[in-house]
Protein backbone atom coordinates (compact mmCIF):
# COMPACT_ATOMS: atom_id res chain seq x y z
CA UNK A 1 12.00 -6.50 -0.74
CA UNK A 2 11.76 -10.21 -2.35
CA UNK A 3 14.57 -12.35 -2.97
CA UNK A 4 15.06 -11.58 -6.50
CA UNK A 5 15.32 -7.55 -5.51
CA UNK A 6 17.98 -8.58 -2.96
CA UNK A 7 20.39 -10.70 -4.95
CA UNK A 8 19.75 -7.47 -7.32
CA UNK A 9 21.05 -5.57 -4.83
CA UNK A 10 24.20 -7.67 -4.32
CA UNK A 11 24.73 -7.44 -7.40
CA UNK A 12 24.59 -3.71 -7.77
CA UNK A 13 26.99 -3.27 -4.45
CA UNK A 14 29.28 -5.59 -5.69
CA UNK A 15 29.81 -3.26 -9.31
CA UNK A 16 30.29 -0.56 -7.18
CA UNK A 17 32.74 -1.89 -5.05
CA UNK A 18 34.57 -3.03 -8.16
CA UNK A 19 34.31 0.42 -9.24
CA UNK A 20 36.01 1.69 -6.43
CA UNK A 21 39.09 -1.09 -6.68
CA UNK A 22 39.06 -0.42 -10.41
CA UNK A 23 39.81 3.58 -9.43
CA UNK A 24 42.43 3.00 -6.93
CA UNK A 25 44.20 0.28 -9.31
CA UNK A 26 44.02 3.37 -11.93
CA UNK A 27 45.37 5.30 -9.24
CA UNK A 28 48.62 3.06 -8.04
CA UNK A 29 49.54 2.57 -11.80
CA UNK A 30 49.42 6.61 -12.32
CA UNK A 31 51.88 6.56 -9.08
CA UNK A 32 54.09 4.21 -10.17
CA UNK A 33 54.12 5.50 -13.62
CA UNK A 34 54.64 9.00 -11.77
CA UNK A 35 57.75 7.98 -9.71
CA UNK A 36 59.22 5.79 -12.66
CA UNK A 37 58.93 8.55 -15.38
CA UNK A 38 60.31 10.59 -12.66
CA UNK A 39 63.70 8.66 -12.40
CA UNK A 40 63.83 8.93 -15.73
CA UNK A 41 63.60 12.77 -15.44
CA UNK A 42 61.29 12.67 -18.64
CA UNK A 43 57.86 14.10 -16.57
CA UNK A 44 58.13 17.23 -17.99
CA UNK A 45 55.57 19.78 -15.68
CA UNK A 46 55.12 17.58 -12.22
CA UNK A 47 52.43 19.73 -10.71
CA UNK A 48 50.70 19.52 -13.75
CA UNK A 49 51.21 15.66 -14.26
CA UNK A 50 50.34 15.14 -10.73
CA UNK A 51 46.98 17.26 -11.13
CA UNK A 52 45.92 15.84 -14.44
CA UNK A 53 47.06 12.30 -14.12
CA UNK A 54 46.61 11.30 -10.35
CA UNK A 55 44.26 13.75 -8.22
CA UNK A 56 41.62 14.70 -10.97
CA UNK A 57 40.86 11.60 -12.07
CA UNK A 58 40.54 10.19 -8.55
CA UNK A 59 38.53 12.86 -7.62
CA UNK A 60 36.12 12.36 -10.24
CA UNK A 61 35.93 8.79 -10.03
CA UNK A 62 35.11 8.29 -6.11
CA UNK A 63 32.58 11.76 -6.25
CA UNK A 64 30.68 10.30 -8.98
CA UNK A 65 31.02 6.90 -7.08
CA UNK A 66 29.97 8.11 -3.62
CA UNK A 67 26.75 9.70 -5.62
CA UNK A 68 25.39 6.93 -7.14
CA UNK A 69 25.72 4.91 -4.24
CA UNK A 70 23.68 7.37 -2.28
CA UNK A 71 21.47 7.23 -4.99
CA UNK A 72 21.05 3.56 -4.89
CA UNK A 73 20.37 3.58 -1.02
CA UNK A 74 17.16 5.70 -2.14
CA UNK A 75 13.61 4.49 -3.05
CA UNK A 76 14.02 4.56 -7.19
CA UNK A 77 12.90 2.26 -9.59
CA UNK A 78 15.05 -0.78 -9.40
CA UNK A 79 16.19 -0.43 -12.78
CA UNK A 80 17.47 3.00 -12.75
CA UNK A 81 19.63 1.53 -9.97
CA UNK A 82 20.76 -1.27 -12.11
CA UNK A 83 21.80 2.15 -14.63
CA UNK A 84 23.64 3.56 -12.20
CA UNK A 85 25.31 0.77 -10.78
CA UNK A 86 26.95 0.10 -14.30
CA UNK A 87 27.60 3.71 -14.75
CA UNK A 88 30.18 3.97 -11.56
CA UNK A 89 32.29 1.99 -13.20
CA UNK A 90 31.77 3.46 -16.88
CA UNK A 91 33.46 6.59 -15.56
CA UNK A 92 36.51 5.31 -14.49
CA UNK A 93 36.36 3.69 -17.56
CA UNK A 94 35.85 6.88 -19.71
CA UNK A 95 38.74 8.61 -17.11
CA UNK A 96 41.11 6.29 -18.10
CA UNK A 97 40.53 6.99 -22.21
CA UNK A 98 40.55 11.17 -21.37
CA UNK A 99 43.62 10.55 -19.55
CA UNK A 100 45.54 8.20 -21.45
CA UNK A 101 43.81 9.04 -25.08
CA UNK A 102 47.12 8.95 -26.60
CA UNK A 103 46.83 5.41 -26.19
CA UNK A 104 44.98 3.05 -28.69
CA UNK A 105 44.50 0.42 -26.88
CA UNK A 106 42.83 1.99 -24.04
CA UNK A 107 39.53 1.79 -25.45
CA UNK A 108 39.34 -1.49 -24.34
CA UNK A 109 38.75 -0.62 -20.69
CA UNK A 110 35.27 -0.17 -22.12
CA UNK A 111 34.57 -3.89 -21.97
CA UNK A 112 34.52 -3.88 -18.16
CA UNK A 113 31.17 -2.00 -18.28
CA UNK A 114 29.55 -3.35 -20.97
CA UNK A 115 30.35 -7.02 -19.76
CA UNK A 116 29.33 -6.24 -16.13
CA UNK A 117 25.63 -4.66 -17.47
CA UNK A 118 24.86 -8.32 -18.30
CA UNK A 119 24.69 -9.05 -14.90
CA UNK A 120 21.13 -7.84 -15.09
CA UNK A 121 20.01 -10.02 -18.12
CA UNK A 122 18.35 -6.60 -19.68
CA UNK A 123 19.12 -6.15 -23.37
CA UNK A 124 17.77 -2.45 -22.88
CA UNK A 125 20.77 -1.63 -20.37
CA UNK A 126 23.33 -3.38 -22.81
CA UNK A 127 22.10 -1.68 -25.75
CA UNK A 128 22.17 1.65 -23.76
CA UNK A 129 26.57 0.65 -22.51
CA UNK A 130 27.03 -0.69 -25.78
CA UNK A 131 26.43 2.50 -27.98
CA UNK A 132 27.87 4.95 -24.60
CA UNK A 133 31.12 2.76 -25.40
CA UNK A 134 30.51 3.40 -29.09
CA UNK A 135 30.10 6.71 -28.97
CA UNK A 136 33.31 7.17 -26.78
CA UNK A 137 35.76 4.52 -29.31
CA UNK A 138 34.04 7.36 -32.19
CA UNK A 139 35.71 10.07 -30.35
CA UNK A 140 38.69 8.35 -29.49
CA UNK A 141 38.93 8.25 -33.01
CA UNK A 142 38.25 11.76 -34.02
CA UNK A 143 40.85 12.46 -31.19
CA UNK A 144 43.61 11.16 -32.53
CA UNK A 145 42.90 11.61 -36.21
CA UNK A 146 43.21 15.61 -35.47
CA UNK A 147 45.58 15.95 -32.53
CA UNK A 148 48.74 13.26 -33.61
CA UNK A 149 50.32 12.69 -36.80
CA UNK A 150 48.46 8.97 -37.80
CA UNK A 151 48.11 7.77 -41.37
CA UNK A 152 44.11 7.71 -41.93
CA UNK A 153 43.57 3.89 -43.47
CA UNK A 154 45.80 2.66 -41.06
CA UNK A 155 43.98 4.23 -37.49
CA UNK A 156 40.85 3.55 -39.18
CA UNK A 157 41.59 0.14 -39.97
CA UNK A 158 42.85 -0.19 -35.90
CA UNK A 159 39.90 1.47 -34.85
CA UNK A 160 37.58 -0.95 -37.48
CA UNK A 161 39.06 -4.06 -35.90
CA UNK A 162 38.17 -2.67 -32.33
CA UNK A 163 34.68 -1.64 -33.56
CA UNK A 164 34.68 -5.44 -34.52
CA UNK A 165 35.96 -6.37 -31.45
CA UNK A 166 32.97 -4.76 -29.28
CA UNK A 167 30.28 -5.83 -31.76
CA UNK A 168 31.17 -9.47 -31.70
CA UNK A 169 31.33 -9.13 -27.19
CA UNK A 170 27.85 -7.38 -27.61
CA UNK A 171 26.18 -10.13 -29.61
CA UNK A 172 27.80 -12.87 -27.51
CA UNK A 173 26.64 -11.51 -24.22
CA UNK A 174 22.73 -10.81 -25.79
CA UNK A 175 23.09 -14.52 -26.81
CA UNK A 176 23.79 -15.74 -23.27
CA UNK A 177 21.28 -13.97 -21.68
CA UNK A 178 18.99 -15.33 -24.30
CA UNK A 179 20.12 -19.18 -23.96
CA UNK A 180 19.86 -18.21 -20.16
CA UNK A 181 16.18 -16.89 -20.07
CA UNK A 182 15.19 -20.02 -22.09
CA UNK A 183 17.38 -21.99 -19.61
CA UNK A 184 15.62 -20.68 -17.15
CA UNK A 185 11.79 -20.42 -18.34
CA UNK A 186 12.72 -24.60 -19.23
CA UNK A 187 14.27 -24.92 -15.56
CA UNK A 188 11.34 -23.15 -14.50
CA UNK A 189 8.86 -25.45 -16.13
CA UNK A 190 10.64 -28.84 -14.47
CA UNK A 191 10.31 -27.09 -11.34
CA UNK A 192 6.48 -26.41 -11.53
CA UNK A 193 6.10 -30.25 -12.93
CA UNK A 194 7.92 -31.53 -9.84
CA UNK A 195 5.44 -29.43 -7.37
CA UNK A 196 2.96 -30.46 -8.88
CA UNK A 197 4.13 -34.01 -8.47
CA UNK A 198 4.99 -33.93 -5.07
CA UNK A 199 1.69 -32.42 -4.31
CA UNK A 200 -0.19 -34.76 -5.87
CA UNK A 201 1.64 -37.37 -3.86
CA UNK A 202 0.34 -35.54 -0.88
CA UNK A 203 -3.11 -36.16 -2.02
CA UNK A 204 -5.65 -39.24 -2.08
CA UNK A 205 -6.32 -40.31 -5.84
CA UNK A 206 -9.70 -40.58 -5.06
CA UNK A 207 -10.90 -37.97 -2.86
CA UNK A 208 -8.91 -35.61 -3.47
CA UNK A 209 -7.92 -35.16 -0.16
CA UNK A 210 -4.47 -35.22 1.93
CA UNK A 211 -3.84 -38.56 2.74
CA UNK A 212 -2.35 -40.23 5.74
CA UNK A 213 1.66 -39.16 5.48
CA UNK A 214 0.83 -35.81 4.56
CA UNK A 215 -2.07 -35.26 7.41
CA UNK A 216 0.55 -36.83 9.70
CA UNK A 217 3.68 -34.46 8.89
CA UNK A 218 1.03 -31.61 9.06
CA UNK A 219 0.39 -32.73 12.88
CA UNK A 220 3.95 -32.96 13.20
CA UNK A 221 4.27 -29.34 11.87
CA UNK A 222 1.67 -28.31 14.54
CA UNK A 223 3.08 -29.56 16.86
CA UNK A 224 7.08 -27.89 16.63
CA UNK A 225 4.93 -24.55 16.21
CA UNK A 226 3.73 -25.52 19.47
CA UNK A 227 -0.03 -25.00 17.90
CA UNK A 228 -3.35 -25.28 19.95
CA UNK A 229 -4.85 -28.23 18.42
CA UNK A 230 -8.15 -30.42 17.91
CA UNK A 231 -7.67 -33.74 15.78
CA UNK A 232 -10.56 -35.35 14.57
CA UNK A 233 -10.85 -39.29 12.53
CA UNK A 234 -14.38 -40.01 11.26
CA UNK A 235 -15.27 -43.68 10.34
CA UNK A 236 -18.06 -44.78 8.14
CA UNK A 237 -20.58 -46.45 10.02
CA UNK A 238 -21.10 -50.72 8.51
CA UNK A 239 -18.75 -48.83 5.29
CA UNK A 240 -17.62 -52.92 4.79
CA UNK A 241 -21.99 -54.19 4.33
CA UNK A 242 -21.79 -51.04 1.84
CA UNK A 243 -19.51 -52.52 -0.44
CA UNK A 244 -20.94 -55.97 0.22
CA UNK A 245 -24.29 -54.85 -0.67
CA UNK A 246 -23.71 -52.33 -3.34
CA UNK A 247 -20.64 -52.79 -4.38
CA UNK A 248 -16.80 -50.97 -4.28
CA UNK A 249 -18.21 -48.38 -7.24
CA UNK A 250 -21.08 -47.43 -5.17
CA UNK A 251 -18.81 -47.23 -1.99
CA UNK A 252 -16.00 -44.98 -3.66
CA UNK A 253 -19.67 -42.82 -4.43
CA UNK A 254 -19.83 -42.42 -0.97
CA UNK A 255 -16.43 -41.82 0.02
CA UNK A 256 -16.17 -38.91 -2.70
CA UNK A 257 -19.67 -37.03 -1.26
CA UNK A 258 -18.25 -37.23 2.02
CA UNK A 259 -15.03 -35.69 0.83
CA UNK A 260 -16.83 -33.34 -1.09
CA UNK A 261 -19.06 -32.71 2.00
CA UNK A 262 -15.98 -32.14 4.43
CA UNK A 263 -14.35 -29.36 1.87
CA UNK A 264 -17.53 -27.27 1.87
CA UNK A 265 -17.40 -27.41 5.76
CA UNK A 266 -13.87 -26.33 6.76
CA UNK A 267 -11.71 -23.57 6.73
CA UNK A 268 -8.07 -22.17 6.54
CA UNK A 269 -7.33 -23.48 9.75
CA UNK A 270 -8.51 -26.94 8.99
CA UNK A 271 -6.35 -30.02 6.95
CA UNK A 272 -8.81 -32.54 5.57
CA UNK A 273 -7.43 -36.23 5.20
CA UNK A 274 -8.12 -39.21 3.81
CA UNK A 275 -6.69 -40.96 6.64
CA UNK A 276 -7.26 -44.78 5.31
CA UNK A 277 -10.21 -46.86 4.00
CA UNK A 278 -13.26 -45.26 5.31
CA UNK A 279 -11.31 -43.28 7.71
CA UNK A 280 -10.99 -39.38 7.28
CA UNK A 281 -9.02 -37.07 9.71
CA UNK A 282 -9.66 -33.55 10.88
CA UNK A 283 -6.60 -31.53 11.95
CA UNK A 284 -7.98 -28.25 13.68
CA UNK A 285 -5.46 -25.19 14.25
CA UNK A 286 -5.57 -22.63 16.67
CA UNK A 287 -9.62 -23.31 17.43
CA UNK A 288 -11.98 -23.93 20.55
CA UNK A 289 -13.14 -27.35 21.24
CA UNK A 290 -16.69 -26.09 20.41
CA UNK A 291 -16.09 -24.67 16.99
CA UNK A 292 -14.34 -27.74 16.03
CA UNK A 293 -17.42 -29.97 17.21
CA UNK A 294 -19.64 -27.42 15.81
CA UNK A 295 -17.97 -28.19 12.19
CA UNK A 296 -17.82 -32.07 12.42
CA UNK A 297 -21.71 -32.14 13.57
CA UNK A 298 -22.37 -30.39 10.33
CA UNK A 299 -20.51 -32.27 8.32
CA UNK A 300 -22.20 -35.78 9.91
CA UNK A 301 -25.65 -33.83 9.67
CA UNK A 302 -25.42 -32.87 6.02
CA UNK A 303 -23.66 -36.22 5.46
CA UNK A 304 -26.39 -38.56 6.77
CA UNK A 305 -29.17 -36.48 4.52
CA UNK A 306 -27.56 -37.40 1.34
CA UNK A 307 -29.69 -40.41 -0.42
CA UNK A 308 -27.09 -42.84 -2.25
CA UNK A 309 -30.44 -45.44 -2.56
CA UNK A 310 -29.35 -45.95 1.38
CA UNK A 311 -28.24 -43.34 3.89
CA UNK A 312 -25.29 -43.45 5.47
CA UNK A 313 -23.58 -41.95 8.59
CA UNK A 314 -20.11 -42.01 10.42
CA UNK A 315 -19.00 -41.81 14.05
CA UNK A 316 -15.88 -39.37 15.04
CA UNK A 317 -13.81 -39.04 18.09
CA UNK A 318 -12.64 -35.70 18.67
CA UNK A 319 -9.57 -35.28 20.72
CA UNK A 320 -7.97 -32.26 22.14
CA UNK A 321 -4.86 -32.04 22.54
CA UNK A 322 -3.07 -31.17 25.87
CA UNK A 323 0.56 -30.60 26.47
CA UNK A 324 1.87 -34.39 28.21
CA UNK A 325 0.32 -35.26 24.57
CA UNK A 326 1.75 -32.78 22.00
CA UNK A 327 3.68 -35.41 20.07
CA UNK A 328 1.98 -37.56 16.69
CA UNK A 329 1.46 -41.00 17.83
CA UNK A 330 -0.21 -39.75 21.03
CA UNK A 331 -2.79 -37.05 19.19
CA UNK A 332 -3.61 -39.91 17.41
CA UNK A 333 -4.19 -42.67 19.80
CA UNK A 334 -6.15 -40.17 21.83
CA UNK A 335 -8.39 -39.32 18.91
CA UNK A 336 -8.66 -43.07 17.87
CA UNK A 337 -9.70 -43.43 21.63
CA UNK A 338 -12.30 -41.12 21.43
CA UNK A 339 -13.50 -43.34 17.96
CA UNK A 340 -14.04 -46.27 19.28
CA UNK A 341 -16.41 -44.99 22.73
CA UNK A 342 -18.47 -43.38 19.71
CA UNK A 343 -18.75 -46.78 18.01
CA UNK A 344 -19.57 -48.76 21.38
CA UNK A 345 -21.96 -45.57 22.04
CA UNK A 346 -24.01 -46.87 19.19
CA UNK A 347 -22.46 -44.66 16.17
CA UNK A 348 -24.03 -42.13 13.97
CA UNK A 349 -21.97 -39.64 16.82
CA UNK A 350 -19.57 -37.48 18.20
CA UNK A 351 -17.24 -38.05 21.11
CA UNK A 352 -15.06 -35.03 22.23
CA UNK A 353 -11.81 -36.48 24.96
């Protein structure tokens, strides 16, 4: 389940917990109602009231409640649960008109549903609560036109006004969820531009490698996993008489093949830096000494082929990494260690510590 399937899921547990306070509210006010009417000695039939008023529609409400919520522990599609979530409360809602129909006003119980289906941002599931609450303010209607003594213009002008009333509360809440999405799709788009930012802070502008902080925190990130690791830094051999010859154009030639070279060459488990200058660094995860030697020798192999007008090579020290060493500074040191005995070794080489 991803994270946007369990905040759904919140969501739909908290509507049917609501559901279930909404029917035991309906429930105390039918009591109190029961033992206030019954002071009055105005109840007429009590088993009847009792049935009709209190038991049935408490019945009705937590069955069709304890239902859907075994429904929603089951694999469906998510948004038939998002249907059914709204729906446990749309019955208590419609139990409250059936029982109190004799009551205008009651109709507007019907906005609890229709309010709570734009928790899922789906104009489909509004649409679908919007003309169930329709269809129920219609009968409502019809109801009380044929049962009670009402002047026509004047219960269709109440009714109108309610009508009105539901229209206006369905447009509003397709409007928010439509500033919303475009909220969110422009949210979404600052977002992307700000990772892309900070990952092209990451990089080398002209290699298009890590550079040095980010090859750094990813040795630091090695090393909290408590990683097996390699680190490698390769330095151009005479890089300086390159420039001095040829010039900084022609160098930065030669820094990009290298680059390019190194990216052919590794893998997954592999972080390729620009570490500084001529320097490049070689962070090697969770790999044997002579796989990681085996990599850099091709890299210096197919480096020193390439024909810039000159040839070029680098030296590397190789360092692996034991445990009285696992922290940054001292992966690095032993690495740059292993550097410089490949320089005074003549260069063009590899030296593994």
């Amino acid at each position: 389940m991803n994270k946007n399937d369990n905040i759904l899921s919140k969501h739909r547990n908290n509507i049917t917990n609501l559901a279930i306070i909404f029917s035991i509210n309906l429930f105390s006010i039918e009591v109190l109602y029961f033992v206030i009417y019954l002071l009055k000695s105005d109840l007429g039939n009590i088993s009847l009231y009792i049935c009709v008023r209190m038991i049935l529609p408490l019945f009705v409400n937590f069955i069709s409640i304890f239902v859907i919520k075994s429904f929603l522990n089951k694999s469906i599609p998510e948004r038939k649960k998002n249907y059914l979530s709204v729906l446990a409360i749309m019955i208590p809602s419609i139990m409250t008109i059936i029982v109190h129909n004799y009551f205008s006003q009651v109709i507007f119980v019907l906005l609890i549903p229709l309010i709570l289906s734009s928790v899922f941002a789906s104009k489909r599931i509004i649409l679908d609560f919007f003309i169930i609450s329709f269809i129920c303010i219609v009968s409502l209607f019809f109801y009380e036109y044929f049962n009670f003594d009402l002047d026509l213009i004047d219960l269709s002008v109440d009714y109108l006004i309610s009508v009105t009333i539901f229209v206006g509360i369905f447009l509003t809440i397709n409007y928010i969820i439509y500033y919303q999405k475009a909220k969110n799709v422009e949210i979404s788009d600052i977002l992307i531009k700000q990772n892309e930012l900070v990952e092209r802070l990451k990089l080398d502008s002209l290699t298009g490698l890590y550079n040095n902080g980010s090859i750094r925190e990813s040795i630091k990130e090695a090393v909290e996993s408590n990683s097996k690791i390699h680190f490698a830094i390769l330095d151009l051999d005479d890089f300086k008489s390159i420039n001095d010859t040829y010039g900084h154009t022609i160098g930065d030639d030669v820094l990009k093949k290298l680059a390019e070279i190194i990216r052919i060459n590794i893998n997954p488990n592999i972080t390729a830096a620009r570490y500084g200058g001529e320097e490049f660094a070689l962070l090697f995860i969770d790999m044997e000494t002579e796989d990681c030697y085996e990599i850099v020798d091709n890299i210096l192999r197919s480096f020193r082929e390439v024909n810039f007008g000159f040839y070029c090579t680098f030296s590397c020290g190789l360092a692996r990494c034991n445990k009285n060493k696992r922290y940054v500074e001292g992966i690095i040191n032993i690495a740059d260690n292993a550097l410089y005995d490949a320089k005074e070794q003549g260069k063009n080489r590899i030296v593994v510590i």
